[in-house]
Protein backbone atom coordinates (compact mmCIF):
# COMPACT_ATOMS: atom_id res chain seq x y z
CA UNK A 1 3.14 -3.37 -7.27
CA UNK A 2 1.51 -1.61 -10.57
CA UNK A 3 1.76 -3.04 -13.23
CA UNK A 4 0.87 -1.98 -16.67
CA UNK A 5 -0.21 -4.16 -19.44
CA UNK A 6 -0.09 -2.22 -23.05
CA UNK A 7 -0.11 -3.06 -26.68
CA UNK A 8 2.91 -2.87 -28.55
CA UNK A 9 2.32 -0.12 -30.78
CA UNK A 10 1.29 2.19 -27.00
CA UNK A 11 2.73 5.83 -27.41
CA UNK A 12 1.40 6.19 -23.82
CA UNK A 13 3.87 4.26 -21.42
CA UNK A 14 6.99 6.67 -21.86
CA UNK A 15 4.89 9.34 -20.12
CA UNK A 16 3.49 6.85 -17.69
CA UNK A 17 7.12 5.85 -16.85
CA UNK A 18 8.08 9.21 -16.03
CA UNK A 19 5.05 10.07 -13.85
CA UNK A 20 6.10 6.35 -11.98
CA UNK A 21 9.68 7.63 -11.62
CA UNK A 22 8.51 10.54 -9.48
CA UNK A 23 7.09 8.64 -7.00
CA UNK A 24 7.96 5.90 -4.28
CA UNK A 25 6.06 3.01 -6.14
CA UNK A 26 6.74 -0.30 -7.44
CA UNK A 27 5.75 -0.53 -11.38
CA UNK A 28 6.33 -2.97 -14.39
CA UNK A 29 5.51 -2.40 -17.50
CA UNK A 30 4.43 -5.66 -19.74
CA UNK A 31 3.77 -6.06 -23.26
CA UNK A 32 1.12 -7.43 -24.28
CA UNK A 33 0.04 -8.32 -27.59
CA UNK A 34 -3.37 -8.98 -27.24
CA UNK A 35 -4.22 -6.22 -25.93
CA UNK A 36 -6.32 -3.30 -27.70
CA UNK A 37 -5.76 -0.80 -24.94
CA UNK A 38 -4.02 -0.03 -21.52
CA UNK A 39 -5.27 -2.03 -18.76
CA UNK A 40 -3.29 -1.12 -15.03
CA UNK A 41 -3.59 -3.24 -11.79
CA UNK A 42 -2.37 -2.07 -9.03
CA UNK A 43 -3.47 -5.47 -6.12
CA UNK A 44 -6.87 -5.80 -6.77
CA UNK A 45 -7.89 -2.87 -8.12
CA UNK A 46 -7.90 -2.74 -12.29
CA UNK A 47 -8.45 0.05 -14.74
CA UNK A 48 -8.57 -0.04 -18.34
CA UNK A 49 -7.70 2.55 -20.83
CA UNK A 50 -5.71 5.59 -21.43
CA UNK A 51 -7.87 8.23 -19.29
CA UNK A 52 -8.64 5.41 -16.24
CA UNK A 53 -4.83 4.76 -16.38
CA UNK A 54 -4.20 8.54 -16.32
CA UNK A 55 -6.74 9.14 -13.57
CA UNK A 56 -4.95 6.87 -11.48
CA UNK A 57 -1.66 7.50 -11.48
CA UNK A 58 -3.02 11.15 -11.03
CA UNK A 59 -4.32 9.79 -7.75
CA UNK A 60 -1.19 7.94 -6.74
CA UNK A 61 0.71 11.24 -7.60
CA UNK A 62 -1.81 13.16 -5.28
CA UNK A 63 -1.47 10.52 -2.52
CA UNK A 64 2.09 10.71 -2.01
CA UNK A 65 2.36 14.44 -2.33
CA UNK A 66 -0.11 14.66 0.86
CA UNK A 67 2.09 11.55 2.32
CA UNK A 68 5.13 13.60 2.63
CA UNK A 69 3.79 17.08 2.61
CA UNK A 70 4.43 18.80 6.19
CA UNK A 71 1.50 20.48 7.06
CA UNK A 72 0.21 21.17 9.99
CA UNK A 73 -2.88 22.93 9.36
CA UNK A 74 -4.22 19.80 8.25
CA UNK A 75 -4.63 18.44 11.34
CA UNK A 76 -6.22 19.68 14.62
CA UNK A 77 -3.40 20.78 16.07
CA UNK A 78 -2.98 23.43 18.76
CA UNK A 79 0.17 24.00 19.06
CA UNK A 80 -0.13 26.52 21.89
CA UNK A 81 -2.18 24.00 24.13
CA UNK A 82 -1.17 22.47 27.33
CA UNK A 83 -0.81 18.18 27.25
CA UNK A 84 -3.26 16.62 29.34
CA UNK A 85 -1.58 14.17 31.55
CA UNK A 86 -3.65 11.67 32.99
CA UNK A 87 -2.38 11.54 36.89
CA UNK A 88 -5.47 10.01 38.73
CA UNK A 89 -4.49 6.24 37.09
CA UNK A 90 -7.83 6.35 35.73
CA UNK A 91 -8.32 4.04 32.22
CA UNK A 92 -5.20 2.30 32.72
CA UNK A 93 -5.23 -1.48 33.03
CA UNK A 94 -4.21 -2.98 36.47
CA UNK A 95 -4.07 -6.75 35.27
């Protein structure tokens, strides 16, 4: 889960909260008062301020795009060629 730690006065999490919205993650935002800046962290990775915050959830945005994108010229992929079915028994285990 992400969550987001930000000052009170932060102008920044309304636009964070949309870009979250978009995209199949868990989030929380908390207040914090002691805080002079944005500080995310997402497990055990942790990035402070507005443009590390930004980068990431760039990433995250980029990461499920290619998640559910259906391409198929990303992969080697031949869609033309034959399967190759093993028939000689050859690499299978016989325990």
């Amino acid at each position: 889960m992400i969550k987001i730690f930000y000052p009170e006065e932060s102008l920044d999490i309304t636009g964070w909260k949309e870009r979250l919205d978009r995209i199949p993650l868990k989030y929380e935002f908390i207040k914090d008062a002691a805080a002079e800046t944005g500080r995310l962290v997402d497990g055990e990775k942790i990035v402070e301020g507005v443009p590390a915050i930004e980068a990431y959830l760039e990433s995250q945005e980029q990461f499920a795009l290619d998640w559910y994108e259906d391409r198929c010229d990303k992969y080697d992929f031949d869609p033309d060629a034959v399967p190759k079915i093993n028939l000689s028994g050859a690499g299978q285990n016989n325990s």
